[in-house]
PDB file of N, CA and C in Angstrom:
ATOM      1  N   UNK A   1     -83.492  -0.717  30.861  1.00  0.00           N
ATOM      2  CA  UNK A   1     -82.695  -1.662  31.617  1.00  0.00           C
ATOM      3  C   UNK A   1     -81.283  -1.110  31.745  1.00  0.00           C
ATOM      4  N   UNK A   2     -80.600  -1.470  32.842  1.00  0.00           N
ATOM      5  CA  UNK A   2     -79.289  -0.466  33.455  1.00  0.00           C
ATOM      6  C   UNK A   2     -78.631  -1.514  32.454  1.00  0.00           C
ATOM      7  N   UNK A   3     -77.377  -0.809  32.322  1.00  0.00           N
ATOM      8  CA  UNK A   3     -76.301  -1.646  31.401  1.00  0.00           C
ATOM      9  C   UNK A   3     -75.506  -2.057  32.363  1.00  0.00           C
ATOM     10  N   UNK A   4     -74.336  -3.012  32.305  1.00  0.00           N
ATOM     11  CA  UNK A   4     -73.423  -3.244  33.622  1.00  0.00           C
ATOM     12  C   UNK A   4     -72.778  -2.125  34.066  1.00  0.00           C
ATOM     13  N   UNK A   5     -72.503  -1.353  33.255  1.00  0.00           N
ATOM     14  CA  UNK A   5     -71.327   0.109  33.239  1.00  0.00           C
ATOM     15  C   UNK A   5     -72.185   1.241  33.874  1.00  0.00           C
ATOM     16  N   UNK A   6     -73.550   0.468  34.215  1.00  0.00           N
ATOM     17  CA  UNK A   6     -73.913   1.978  34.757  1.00  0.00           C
ATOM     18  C   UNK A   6     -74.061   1.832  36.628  1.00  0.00           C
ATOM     19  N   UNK A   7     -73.220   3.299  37.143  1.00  0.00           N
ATOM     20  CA  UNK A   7     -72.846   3.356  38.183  1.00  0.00           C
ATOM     21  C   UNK A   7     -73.889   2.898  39.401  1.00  0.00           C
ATOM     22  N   UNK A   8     -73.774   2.427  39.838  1.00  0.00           N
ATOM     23  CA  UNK A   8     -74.876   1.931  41.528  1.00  0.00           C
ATOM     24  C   UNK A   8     -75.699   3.454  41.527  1.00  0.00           C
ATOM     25  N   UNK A   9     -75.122   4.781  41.789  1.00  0.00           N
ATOM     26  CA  UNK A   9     -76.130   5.805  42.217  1.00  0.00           C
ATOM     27  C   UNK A   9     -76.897   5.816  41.100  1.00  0.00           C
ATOM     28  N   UNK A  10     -76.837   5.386  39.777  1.00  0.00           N
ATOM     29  CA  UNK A  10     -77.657   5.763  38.582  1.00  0.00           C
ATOM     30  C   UNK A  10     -78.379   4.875  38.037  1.00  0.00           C
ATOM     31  N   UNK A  11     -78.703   3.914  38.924  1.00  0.00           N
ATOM     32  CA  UNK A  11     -79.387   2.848  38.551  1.00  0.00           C
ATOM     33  C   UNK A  11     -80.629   3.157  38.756  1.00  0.00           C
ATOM     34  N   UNK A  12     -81.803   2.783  37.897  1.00  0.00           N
ATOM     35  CA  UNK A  12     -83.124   3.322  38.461  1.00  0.00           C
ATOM     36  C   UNK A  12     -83.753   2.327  39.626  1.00  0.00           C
ATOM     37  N   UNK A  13     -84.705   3.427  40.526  1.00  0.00           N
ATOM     38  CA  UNK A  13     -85.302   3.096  41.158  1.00  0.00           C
ATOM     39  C   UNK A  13     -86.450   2.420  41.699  1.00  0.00           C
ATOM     40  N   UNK A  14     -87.130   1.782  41.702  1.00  0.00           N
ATOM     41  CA  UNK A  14     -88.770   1.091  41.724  1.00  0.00           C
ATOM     42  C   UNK A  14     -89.346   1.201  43.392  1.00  0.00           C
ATOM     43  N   UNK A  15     -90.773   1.299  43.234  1.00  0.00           N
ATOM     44  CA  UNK A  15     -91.376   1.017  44.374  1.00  0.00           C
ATOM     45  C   UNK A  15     -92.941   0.276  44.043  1.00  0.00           C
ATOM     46  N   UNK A  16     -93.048  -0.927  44.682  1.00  0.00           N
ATOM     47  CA  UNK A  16     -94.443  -1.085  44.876  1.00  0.00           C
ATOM     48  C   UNK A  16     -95.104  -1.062  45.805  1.00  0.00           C
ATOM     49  N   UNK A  17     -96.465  -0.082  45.656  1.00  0.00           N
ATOM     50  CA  UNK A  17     -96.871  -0.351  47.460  1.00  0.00           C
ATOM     51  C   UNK A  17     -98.194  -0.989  47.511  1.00  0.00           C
ATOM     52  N   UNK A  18     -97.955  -1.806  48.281  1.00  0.00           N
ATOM     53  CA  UNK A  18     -98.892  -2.978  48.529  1.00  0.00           C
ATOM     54  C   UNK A  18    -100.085  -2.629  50.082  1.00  0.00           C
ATOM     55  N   UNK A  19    -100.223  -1.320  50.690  1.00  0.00           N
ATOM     56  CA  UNK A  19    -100.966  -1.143  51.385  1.00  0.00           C
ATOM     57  C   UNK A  19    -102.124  -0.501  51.072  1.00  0.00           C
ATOM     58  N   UNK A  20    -103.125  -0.118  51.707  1.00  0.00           N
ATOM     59  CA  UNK A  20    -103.879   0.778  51.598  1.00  0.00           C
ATOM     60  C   UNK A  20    -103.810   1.872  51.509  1.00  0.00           C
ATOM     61  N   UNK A  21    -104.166   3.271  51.042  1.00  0.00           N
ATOM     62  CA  UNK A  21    -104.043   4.155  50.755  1.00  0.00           C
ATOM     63  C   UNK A  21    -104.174   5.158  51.970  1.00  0.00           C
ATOM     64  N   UNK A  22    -104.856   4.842  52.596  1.00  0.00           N
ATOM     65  CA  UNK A  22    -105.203   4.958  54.169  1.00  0.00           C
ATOM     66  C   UNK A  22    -104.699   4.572  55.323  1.00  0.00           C
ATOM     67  N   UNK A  23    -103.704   3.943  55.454  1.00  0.00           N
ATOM     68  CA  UNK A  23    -103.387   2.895  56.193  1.00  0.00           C
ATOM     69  C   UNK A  23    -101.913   4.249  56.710  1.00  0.00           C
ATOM     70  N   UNK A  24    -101.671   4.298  58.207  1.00  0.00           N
ATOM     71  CA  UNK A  24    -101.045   4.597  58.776  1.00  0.00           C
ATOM     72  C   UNK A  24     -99.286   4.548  57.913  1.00  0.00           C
ATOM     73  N   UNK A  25     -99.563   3.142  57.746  1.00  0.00           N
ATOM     74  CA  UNK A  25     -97.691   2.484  57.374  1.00  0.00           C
ATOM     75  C   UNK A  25     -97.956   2.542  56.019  1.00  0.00           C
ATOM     76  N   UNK A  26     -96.686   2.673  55.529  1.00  0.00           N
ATOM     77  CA  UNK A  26     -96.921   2.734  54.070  1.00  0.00           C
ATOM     78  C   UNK A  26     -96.019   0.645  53.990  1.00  0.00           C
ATOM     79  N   UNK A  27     -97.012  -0.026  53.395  1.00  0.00           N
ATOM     80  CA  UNK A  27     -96.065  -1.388  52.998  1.00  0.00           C
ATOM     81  C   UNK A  27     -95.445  -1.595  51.569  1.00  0.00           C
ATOM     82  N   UNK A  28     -94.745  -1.818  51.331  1.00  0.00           N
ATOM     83  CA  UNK A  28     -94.097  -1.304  50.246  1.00  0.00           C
ATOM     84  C   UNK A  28     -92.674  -2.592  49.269  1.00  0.00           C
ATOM     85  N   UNK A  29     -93.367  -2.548  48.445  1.00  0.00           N
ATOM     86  CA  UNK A  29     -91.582  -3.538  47.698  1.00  0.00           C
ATOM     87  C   UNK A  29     -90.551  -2.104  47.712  1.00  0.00           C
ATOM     88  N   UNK A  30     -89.160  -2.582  47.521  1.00  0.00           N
ATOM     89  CA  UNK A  30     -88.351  -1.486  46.999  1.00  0.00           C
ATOM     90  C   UNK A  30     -87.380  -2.315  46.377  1.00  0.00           C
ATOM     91  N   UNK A  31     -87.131  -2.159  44.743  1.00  0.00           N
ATOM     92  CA  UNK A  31     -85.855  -2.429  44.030  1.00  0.00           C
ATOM     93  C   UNK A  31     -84.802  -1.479  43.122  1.00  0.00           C
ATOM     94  N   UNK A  32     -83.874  -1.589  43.416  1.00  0.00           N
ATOM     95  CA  UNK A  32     -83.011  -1.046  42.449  1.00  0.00           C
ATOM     96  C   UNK A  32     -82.198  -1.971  41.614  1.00  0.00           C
ATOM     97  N   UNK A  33     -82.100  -1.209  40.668  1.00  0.00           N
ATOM     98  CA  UNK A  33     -81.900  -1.895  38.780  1.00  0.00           C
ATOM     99  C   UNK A  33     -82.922  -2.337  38.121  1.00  0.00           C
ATOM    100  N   UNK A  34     -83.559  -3.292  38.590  1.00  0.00           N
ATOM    101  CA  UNK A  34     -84.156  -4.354  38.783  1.00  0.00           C
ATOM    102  C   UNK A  34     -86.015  -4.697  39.154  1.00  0.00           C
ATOM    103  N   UNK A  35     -86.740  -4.572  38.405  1.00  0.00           N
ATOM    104  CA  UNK A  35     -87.999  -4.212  39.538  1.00  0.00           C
ATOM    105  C   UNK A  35     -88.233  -5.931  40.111  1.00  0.00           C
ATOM    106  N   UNK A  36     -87.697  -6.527  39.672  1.00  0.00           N
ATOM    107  CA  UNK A  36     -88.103  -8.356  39.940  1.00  0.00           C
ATOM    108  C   UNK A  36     -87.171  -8.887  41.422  1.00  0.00           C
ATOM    109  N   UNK A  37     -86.422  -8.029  41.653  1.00  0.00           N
ATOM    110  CA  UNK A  37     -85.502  -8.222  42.551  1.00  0.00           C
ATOM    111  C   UNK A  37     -85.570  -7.076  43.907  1.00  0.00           C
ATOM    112  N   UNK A  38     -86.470  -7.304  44.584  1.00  0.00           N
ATOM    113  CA  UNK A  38     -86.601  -6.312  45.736  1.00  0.00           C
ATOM    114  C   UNK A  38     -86.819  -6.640  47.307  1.00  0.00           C
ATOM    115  N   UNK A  39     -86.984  -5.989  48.108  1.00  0.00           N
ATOM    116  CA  UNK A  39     -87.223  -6.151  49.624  1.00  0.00           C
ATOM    117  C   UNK A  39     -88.294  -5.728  49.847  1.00  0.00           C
ATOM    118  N   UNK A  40     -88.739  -5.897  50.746  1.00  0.00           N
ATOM    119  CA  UNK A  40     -90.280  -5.817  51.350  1.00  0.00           C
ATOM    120  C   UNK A  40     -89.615  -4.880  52.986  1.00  0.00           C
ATOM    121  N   UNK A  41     -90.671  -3.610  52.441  1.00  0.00           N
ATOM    122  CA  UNK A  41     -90.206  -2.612  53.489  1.00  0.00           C
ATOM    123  C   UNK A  41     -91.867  -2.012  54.589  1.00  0.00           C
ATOM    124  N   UNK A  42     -91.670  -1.487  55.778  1.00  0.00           N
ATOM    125  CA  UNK A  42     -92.746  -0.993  56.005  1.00  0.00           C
ATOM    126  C   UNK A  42     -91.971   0.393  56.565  1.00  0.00           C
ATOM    127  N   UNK A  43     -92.864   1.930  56.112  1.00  0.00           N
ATOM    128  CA  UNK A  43     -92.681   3.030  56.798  1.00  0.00           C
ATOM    129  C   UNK A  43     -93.990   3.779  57.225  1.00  0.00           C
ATOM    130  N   UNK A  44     -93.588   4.845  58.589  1.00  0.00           N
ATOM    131  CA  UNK A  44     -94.522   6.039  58.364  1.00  0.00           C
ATOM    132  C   UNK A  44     -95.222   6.048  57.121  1.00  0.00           C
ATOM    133  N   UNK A  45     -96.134   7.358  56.896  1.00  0.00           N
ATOM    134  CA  UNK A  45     -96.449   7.636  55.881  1.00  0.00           C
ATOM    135  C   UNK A  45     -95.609   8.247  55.115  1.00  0.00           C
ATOM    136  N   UNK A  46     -95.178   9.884  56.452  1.00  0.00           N
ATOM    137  CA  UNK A  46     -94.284  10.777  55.833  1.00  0.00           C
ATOM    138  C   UNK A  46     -92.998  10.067  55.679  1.00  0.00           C
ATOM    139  N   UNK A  47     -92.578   9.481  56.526  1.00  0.00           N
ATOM    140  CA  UNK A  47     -90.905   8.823  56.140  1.00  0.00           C
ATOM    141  C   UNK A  47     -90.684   8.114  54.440  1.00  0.00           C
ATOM    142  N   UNK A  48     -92.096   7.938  54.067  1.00  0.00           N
ATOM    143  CA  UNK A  48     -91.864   6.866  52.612  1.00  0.00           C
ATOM    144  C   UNK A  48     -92.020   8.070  51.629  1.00  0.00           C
ATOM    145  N   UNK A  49     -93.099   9.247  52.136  1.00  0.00           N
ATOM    146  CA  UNK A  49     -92.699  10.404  50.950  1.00  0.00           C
ATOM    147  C   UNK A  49     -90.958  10.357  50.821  1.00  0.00           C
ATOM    148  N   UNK A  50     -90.784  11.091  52.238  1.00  0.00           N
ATOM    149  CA  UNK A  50     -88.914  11.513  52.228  1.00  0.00           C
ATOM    150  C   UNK A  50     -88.501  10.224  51.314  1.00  0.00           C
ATOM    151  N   UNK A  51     -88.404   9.074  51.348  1.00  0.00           N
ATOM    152  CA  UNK A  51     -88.059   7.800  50.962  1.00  0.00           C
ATOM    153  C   UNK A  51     -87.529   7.650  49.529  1.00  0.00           C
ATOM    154  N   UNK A  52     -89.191   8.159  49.113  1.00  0.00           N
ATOM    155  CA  UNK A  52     -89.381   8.247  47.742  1.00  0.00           C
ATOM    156  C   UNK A  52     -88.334   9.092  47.096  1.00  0.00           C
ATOM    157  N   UNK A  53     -88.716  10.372  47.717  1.00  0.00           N
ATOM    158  CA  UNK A  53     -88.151  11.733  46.944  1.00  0.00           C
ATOM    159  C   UNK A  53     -86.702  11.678  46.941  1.00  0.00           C
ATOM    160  N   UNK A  54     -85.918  10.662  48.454  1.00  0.00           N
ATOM    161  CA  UNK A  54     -84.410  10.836  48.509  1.00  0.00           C
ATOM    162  C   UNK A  54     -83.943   9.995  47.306  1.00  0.00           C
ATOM    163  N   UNK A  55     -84.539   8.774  46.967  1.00  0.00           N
ATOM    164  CA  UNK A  55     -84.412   7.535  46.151  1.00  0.00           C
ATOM    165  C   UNK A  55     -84.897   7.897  44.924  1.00  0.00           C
ATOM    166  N   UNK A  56     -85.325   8.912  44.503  1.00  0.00           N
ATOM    167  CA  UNK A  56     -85.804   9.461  42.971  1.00  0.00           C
ATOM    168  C   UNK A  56     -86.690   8.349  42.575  1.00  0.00           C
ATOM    169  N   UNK A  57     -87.353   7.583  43.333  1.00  0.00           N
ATOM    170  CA  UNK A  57     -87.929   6.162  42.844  1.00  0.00           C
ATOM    171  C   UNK A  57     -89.237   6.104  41.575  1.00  0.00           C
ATOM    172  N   UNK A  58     -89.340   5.443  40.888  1.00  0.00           N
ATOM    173  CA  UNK A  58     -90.340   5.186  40.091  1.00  0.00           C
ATOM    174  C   UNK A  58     -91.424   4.267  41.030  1.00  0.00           C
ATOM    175  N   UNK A  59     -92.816   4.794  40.626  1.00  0.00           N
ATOM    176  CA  UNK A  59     -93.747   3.766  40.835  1.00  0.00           C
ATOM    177  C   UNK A  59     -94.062   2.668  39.856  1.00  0.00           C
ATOM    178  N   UNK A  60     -93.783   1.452  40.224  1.00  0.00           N
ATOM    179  CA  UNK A  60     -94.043   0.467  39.087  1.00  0.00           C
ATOM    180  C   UNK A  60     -95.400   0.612  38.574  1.00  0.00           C
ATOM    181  N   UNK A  61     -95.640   0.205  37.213  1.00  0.00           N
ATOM    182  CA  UNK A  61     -96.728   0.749  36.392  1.00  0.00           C
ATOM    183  C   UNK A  61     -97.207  -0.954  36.554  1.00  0.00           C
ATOM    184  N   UNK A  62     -98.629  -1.156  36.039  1.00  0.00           N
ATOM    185  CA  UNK A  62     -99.314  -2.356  36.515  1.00  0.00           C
ATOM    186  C   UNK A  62     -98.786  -3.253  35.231  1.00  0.00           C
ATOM    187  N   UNK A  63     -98.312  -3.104  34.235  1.00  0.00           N
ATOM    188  CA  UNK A  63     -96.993  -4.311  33.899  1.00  0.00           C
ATOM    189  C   UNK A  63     -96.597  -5.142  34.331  1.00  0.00           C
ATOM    190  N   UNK A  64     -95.679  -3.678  34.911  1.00  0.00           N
ATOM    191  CA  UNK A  64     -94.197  -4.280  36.026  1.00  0.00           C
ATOM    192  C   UNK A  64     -94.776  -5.182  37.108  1.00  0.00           C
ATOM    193  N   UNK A  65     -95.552  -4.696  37.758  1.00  0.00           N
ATOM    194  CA  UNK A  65     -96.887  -5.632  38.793  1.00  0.00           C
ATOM    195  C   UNK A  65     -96.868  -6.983  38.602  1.00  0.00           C
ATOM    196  N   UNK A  66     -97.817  -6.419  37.251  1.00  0.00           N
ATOM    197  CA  UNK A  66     -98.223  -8.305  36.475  1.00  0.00           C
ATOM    198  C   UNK A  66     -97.482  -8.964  36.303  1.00  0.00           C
ATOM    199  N   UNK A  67     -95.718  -8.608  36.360  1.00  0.00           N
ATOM    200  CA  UNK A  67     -94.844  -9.695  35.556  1.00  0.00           C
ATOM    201  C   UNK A  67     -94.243 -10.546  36.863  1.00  0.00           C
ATOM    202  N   UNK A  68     -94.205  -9.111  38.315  1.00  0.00           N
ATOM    203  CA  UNK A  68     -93.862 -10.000  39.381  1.00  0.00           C
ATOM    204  C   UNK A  68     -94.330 -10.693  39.992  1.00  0.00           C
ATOM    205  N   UNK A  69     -95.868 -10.560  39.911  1.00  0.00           N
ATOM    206  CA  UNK A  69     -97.034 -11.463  40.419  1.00  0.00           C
ATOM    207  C   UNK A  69     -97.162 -12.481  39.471  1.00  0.00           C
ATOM    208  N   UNK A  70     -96.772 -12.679  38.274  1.00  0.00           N
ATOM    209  CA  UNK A  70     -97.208 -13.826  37.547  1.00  0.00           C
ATOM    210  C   UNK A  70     -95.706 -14.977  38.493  1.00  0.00           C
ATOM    211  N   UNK A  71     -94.158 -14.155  38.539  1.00  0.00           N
ATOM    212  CA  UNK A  71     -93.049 -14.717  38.484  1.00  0.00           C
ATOM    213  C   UNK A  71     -93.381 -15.500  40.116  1.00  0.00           C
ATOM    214  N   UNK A  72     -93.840 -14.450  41.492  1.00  0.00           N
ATOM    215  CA  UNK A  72     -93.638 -14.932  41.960  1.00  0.00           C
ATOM    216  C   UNK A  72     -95.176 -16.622  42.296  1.00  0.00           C
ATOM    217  N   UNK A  73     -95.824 -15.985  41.202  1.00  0.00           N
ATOM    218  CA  UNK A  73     -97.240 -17.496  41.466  1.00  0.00           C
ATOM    219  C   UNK A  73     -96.283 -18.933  40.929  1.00  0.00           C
ATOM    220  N   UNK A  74     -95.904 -18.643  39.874  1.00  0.00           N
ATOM    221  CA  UNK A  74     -94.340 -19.415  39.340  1.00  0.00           C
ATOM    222  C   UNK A  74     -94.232 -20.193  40.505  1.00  0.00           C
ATOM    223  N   UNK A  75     -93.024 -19.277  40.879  1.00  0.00           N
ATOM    224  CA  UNK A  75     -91.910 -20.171  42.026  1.00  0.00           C
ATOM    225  C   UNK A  75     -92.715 -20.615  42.938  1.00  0.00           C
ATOM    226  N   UNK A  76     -93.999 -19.875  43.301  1.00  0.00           N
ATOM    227  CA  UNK A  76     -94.885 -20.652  44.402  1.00  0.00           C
ATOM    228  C   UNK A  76     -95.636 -21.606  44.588  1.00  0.00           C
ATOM    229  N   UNK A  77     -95.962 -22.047  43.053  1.00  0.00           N
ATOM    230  CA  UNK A  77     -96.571 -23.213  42.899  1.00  0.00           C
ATOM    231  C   UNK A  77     -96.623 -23.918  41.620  1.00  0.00           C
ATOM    232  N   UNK A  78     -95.288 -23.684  40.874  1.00  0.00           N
ATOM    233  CA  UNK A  78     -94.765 -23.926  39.792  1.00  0.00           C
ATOM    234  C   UNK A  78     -95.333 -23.796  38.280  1.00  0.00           C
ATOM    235  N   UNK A  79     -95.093 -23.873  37.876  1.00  0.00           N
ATOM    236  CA  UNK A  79     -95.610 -24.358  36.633  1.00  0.00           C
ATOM    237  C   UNK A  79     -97.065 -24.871  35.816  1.00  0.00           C
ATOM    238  N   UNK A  80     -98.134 -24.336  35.472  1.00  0.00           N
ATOM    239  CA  UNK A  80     -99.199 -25.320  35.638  1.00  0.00           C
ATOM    240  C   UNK A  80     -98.989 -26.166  34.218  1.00  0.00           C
TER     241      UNK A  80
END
């Protein structure tokens, strides 16, 4: 986890991709600091390699997955 003191370029990177492996577009979360806090992106295929590689990004590991899929079933239908 980034500390406050650590600079914006050195914050780590995350990506989840939520398409097919096959699939023309790559669909994709992207967060920095943060993996719980991201945007929902679509690219090329090749544009999301470049993407990746410019953004040094991590692929979220199925954890990180589970914790945002549990957070966002949460807010979506609260609490059971």
């Amino acid at each position: 986890m980034p500390t406050p003191s650590t600079p914006f370029d050195r914050l780590p990177r995350y990506v989840r991709v939520r398409s097919d492996e096959a699939a023309t577009f790559v669909e994709f979360d992207f967060a920095i600091g943060t993996p719980d806090l991201y945007v929902e992106l679509v690219m090329p295929r090749p544009a999301f390699a470049q993407f990746c590689q410019a953004n040094r990004v991590q692929h979220m590991d199925a954890q990180m997955c589970a914790a945002i899929e549990a957070d966002m079933r949460k807010w979506r239908y609260g609490d059971a």
